[in-house]
C-alpha atoms as a PDB file:
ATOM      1  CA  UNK A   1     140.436  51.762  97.239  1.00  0.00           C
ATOM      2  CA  UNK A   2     137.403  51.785  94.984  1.00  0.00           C
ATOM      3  CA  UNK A   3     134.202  49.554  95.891  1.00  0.00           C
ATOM      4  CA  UNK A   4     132.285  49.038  92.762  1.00  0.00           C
ATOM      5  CA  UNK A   5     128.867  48.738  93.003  1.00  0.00           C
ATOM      6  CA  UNK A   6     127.022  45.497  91.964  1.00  0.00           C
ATOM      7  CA  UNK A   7     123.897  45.504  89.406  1.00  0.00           C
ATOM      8  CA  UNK A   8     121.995  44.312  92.710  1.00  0.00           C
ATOM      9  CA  UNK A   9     123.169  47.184  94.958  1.00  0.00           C
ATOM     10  CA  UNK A  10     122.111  49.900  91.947  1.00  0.00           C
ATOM     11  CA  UNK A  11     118.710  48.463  92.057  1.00  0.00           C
ATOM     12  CA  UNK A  12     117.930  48.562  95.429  1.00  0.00           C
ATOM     13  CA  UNK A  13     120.135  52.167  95.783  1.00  0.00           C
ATOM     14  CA  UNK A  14     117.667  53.130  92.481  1.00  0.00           C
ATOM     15  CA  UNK A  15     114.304  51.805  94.293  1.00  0.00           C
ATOM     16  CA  UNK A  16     114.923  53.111  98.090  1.00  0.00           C
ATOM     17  CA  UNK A  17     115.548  56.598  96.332  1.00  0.00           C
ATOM     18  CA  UNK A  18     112.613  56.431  93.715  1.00  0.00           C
ATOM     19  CA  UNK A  19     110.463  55.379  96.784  1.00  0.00           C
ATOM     20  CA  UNK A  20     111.494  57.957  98.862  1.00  0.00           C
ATOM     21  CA  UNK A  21     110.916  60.407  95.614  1.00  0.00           C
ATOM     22  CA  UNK A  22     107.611  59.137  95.427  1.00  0.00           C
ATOM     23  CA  UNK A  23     106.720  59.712  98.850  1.00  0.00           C
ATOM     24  CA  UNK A  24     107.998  62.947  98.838  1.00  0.00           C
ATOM     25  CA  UNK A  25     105.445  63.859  96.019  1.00  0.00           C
ATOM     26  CA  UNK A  26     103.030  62.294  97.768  1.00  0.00           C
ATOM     27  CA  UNK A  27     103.715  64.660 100.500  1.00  0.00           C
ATOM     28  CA  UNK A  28     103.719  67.309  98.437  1.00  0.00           C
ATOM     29  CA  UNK A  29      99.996  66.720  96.724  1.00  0.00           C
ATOM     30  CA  UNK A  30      99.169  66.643 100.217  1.00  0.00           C
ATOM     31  CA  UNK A  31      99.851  69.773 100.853  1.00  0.00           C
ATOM     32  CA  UNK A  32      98.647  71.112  97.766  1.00  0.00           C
ATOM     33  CA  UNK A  33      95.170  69.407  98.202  1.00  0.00           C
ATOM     34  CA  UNK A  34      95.366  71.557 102.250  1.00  0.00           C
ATOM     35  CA  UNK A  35      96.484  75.171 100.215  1.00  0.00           C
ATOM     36  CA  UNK A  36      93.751  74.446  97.992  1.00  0.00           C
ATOM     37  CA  UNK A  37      90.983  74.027 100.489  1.00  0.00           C
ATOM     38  CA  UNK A  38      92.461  76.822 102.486  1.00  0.00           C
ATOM     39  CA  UNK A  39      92.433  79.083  99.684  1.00  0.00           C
ATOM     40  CA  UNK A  40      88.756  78.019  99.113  1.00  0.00           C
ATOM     41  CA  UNK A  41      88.135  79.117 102.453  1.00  0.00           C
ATOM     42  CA  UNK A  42      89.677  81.828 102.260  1.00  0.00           C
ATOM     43  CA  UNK A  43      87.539  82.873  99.080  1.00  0.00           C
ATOM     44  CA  UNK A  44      84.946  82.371 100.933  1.00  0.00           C
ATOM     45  CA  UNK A  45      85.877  84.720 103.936  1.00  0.00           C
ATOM     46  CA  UNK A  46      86.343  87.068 101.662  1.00  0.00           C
ATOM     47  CA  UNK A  47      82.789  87.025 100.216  1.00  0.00           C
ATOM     48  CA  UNK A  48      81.156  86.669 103.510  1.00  0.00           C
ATOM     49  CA  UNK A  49      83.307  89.979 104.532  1.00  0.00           C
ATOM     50  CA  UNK A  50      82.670  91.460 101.104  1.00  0.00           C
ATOM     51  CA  UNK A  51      79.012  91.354 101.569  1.00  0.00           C
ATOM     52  CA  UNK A  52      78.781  92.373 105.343  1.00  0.00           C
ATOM     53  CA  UNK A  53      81.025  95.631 104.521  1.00  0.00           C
ATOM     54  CA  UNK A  54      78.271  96.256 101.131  1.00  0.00           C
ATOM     55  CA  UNK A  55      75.478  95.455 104.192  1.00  0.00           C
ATOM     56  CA  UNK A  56      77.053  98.040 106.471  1.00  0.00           C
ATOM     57  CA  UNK A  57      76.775 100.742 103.555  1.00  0.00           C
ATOM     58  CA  UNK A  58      73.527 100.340 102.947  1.00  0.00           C
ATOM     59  CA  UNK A  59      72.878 100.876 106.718  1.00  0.00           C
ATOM     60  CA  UNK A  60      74.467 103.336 107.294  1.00  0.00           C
ATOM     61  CA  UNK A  61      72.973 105.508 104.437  1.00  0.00           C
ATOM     62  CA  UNK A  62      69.939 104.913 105.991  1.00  0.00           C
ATOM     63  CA  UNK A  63      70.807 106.274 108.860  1.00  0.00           C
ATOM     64  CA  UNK A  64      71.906 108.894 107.468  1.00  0.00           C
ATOM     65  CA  UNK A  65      68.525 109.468 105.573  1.00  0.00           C
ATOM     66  CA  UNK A  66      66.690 108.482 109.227  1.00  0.00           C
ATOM     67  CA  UNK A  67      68.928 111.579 110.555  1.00  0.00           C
ATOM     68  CA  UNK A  68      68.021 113.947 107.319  1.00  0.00           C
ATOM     69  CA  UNK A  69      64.623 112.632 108.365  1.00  0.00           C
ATOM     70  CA  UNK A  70      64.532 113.354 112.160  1.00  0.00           C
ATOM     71  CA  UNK A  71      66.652 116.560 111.699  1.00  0.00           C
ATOM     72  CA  UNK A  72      63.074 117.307 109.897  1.00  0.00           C
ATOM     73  CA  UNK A  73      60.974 116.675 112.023  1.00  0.00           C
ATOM     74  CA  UNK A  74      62.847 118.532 114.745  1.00  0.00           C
ATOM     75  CA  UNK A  75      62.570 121.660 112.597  1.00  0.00           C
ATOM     76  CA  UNK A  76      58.987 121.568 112.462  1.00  0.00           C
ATOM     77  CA  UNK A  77      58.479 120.576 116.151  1.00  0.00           C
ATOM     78  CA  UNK A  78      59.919 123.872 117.387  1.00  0.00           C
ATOM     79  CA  UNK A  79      57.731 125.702 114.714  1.00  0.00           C
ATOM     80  CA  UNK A  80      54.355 123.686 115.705  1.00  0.00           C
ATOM     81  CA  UNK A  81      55.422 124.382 119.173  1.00  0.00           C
ATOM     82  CA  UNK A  82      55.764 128.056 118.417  1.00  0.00           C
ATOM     83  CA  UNK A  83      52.148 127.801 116.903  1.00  0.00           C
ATOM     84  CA  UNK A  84      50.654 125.803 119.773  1.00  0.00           C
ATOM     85  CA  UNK A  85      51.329 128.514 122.072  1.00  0.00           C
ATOM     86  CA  UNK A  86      50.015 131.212 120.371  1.00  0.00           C
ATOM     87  CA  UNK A  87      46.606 128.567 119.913  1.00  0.00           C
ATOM     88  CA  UNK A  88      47.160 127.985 123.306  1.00  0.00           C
ATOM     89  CA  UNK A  89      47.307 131.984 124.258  1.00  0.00           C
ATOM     90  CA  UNK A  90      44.438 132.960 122.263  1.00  0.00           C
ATOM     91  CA  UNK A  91      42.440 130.184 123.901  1.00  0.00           C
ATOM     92  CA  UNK A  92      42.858 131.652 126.975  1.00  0.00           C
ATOM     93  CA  UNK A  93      42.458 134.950 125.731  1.00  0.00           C
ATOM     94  CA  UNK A  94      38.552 133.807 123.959  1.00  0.00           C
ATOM     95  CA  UNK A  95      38.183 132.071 127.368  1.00  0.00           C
ATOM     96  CA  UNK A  96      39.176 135.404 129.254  1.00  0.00           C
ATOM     97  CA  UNK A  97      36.734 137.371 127.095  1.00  0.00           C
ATOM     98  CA  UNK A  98      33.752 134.806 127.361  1.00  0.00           C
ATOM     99  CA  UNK A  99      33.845 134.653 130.616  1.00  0.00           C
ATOM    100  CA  UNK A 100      34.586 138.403 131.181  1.00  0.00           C
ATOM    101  CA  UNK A 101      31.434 138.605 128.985  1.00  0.00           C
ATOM    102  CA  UNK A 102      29.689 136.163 130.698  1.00  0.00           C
ATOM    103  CA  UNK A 103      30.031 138.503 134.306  1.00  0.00           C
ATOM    104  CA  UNK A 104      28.967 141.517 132.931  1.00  0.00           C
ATOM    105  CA  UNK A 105      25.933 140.015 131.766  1.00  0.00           C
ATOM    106  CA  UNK A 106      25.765 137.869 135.686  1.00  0.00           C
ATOM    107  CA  UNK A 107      26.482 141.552 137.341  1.00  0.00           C
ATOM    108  CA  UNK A 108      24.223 143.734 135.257  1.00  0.00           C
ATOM    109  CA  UNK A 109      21.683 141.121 134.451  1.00  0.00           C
END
């Protein structure tokens, strides 16, 4: 048995499913206007990380130059330690001979 459909019951079939249509692409900008901002954020993110990784280069070339720099500075403390000893020695050695000097003169004087 076949129910035909009245001109009333079309309609309202027609309008529930247009308003369900609509609400579905209401849904659906929704959720386009949420990727959107996420992806916005995300961009973002991505700067912030982009510019703390260029941040961390530049640091740690400089410390790299601060250990070209130190590496330096070792270098010459051994050899100005090397020096200061034989300052030191002949210091002691003038000292040695003054006062030897000095002695004699006390002694024979």
């Amino acid at each position: 048995m076949h129910q035909e459909c009245s001109p009333v019951t079309d309609v309202n079939l027609l309008s529930a499913k247009l308003h369900t249509l609509h609400t579905d692409v209401a849904d659906i900008k929704g959720s386009i206007k949420e990727l959107t901002s996420a992806i916005n954020k995300l961009a973002l993110v991505e700067e912030r990380i982009s510019n703390a990784v260029a941040a961390q280069e530049r640091t740690f070339k400089a410390i790299e130059r601060l250990e070209g720099r130190i590496d330096e500075l070792e270098k010459a403390q051994v050899t100005s330690e090397s020096t200061s000893k034989w300052v030191d020695r002949g210091i002691v050695a003038m000292l040695a001979a003054i006062a030897t000097f000095i002695w004699e003169r006390v002694r024979n004087g």
